[in-house]
C-alpha atoms as a PDB file:
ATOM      1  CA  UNK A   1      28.784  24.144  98.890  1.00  0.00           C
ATOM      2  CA  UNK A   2      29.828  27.775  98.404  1.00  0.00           C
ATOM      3  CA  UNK A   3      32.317  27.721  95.106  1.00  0.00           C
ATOM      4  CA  UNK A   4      32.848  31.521  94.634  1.00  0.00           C
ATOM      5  CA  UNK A   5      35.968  32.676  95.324  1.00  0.00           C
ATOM      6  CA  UNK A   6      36.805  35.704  98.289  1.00  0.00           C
ATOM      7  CA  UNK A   7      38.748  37.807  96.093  1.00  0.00           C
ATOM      8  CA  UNK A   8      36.703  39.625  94.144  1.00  0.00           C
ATOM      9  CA  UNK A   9      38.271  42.304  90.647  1.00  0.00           C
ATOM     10  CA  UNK A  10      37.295  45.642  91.411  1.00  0.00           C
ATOM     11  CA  UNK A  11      35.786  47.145  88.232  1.00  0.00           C
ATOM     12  CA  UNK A  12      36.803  50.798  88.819  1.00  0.00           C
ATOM     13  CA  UNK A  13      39.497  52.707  87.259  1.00  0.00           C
ATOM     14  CA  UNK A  14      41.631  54.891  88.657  1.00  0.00           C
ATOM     15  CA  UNK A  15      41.897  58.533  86.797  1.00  0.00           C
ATOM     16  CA  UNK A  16      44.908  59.643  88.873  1.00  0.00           C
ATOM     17  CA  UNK A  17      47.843  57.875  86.278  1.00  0.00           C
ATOM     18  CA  UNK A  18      45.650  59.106  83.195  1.00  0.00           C
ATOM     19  CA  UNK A  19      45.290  62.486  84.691  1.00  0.00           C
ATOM     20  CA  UNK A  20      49.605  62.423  85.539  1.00  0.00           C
ATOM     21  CA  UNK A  21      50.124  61.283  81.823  1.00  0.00           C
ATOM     22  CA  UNK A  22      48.102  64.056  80.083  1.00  0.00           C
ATOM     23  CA  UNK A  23      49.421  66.305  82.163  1.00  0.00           C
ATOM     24  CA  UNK A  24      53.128  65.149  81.690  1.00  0.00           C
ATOM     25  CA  UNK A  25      52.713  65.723  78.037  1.00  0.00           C
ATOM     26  CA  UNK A  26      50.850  69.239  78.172  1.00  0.00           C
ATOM     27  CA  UNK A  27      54.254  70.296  79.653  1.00  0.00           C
ATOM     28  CA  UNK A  28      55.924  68.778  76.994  1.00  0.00           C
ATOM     29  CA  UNK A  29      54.440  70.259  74.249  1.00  0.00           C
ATOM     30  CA  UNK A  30      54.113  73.760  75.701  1.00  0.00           C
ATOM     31  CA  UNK A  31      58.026  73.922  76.531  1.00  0.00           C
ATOM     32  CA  UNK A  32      59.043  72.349  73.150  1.00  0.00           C
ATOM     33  CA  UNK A  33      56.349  74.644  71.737  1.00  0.00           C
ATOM     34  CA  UNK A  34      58.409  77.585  71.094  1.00  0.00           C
ATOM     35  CA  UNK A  35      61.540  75.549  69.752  1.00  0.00           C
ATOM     36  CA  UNK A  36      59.675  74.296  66.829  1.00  0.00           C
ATOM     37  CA  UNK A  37      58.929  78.248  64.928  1.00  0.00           C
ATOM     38  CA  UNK A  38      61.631  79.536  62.863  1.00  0.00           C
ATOM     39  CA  UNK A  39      64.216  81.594  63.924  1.00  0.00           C
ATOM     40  CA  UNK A  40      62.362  84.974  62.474  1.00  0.00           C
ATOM     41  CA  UNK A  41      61.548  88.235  64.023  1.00  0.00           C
ATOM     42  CA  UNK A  42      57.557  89.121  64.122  1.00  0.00           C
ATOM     43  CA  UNK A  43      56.527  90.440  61.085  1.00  0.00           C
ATOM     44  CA  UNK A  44      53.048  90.770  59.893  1.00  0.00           C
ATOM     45  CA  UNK A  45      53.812  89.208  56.000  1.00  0.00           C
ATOM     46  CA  UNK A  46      51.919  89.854  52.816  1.00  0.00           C
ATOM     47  CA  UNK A  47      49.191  87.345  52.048  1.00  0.00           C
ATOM     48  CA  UNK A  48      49.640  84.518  49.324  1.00  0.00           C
ATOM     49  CA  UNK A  49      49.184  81.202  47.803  1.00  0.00           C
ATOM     50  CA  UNK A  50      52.098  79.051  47.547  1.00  0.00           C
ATOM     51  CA  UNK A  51      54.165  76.194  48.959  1.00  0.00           C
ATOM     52  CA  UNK A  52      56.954  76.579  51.615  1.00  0.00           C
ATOM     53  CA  UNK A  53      59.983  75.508  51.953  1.00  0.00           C
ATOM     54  CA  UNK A  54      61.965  74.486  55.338  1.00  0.00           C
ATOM     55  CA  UNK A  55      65.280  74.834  53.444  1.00  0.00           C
ATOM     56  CA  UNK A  56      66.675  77.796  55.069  1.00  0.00           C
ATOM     57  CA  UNK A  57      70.527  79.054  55.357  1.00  0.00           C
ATOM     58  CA  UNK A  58      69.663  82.419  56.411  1.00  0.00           C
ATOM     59  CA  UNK A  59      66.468  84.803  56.705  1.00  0.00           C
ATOM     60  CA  UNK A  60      66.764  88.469  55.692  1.00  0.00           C
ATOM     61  CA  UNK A  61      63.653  90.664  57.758  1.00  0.00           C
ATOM     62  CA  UNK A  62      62.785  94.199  56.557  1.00  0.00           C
ATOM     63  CA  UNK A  63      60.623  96.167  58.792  1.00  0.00           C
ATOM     64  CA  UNK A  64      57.991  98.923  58.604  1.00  0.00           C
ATOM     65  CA  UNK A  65      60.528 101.447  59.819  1.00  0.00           C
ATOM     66  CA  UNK A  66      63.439  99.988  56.959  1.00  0.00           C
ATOM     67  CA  UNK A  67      65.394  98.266  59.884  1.00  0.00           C
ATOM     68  CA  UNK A  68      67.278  94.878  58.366  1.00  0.00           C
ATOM     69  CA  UNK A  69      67.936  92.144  60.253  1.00  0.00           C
ATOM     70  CA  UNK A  70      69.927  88.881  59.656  1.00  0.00           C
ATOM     71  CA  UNK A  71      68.901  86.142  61.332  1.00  0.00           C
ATOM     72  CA  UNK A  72      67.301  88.704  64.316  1.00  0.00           C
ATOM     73  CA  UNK A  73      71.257  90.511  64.127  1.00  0.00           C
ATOM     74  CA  UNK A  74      70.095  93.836  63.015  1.00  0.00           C
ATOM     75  CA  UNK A  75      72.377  95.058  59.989  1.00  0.00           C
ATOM     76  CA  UNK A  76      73.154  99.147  58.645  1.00  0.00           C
ATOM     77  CA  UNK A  77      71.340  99.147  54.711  1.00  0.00           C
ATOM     78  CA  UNK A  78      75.152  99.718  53.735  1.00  0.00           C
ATOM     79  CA  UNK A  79      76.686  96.624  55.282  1.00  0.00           C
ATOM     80  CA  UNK A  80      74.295  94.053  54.389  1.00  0.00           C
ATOM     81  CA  UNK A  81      75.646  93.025  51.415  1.00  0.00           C
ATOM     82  CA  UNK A  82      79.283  92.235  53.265  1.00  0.00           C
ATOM     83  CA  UNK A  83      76.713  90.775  55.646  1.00  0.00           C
ATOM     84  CA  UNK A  84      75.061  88.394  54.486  1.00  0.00           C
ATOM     85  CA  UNK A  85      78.167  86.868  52.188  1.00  0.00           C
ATOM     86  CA  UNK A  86      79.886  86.424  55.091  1.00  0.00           C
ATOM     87  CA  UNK A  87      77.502  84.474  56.872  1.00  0.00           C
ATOM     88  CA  UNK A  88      77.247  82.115  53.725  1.00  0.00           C
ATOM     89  CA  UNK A  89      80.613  81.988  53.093  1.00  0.00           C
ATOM     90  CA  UNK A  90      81.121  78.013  52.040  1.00  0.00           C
ATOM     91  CA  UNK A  91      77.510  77.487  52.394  1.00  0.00           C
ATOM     92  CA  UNK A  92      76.512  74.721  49.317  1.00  0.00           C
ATOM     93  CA  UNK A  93      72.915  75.643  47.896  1.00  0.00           C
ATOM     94  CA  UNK A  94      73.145  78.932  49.538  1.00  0.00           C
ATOM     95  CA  UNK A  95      69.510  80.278  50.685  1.00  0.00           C
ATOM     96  CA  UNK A  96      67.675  83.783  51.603  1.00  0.00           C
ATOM     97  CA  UNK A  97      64.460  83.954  52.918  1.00  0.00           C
ATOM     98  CA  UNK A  98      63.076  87.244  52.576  1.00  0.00           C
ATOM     99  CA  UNK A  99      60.603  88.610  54.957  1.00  0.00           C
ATOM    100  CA  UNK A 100      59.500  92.174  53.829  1.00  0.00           C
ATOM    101  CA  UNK A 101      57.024  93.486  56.236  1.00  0.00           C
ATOM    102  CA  UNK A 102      53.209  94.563  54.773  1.00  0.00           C
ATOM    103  CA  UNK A 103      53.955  98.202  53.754  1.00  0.00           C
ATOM    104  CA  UNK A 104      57.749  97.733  52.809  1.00  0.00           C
ATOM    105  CA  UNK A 105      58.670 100.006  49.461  1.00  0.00           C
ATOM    106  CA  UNK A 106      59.041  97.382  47.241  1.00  0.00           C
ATOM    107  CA  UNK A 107      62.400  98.884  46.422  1.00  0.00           C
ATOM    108  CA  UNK A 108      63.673  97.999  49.963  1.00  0.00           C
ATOM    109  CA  UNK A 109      62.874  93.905  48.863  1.00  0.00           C
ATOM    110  CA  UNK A 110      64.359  94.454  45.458  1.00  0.00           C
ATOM    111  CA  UNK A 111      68.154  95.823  46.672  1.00  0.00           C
ATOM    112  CA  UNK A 112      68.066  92.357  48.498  1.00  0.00           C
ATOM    113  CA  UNK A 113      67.187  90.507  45.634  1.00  0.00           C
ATOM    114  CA  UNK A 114      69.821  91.762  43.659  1.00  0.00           C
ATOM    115  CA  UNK A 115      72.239  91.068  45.907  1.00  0.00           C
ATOM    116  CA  UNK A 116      71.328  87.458  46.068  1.00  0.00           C
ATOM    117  CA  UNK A 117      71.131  87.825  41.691  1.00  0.00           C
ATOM    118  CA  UNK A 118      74.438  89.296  42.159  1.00  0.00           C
ATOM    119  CA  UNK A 119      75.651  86.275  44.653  1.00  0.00           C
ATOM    120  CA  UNK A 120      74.205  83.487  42.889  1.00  0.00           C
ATOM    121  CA  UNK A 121      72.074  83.120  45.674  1.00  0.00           C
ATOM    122  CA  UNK A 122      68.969  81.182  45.680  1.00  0.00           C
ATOM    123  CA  UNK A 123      65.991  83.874  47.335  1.00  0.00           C
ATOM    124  CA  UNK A 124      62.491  82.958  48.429  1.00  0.00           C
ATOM    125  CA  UNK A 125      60.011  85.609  49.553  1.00  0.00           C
ATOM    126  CA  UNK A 126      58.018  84.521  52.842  1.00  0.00           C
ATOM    127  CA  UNK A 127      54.403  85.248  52.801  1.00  0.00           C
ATOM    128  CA  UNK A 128      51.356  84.515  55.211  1.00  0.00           C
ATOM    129  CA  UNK A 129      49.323  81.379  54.140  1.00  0.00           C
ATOM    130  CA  UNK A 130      46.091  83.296  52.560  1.00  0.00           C
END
């Protein structure tokens, strides 16, 4: 008396679904990839120690040649002031991120920070994580 049974499991696995899921998600990540860093120009920052902060209501960029931009709309040195108050016009907590590129007078940063002293404004200087 034969008692084993005709159908018999194939142990094998098939790598095709594993290989369509990996792949699936490799697109994911490299088209949500750029959606996910700040809205910023690229700057090479100063080096430091510190903690960030993802609290952001506008970013203020100063580059090597003294262009400023806010919020990657570049802005004359004269008009920035205007600028910037009237993009944070009814803006509770208002917030500047400064990002003064390496080799920026440090006179360039400090007109910016006294406008946000002068504002009331709330200023962080970005760095590059040391």
């Amino acid at each position: 008396m034969n008692l084993r049974g005709r159908n018999k499991v194939s142990p094998e696995f098939s790598m095709s679904s594993m290989t369509d899921i990996v792949f699936l998600l490799l697109v994911f990540f490299l088209l949500t990839s750029p959606a996910i860093t700040p809205d910023a120009l690229d700057l090479i920052l100063p080096k430091a120690k510190g903690k960030t902060s993802n609290k952001q209501n506008l970013s203020v960029s100063i580059t090597k040649d003294l262009d400023y931009y806010v919020n990657k709309e570049r802005v004359t040195e004269n008009s920035i002031e205007g600028f910037i108050n009237s993009e944070l016009a009814g803006v509770e907590e208002p917030t500047i991120i400064l990002r003064a590129e390496e080799g920026v007078p440090i006179e360039n940063a400090v007109k910016i920070m006294d406008i946000a002293n002068r504002n009331k404004y709330k200023i962080v200087l970005a760095v590059r994580p040391n």
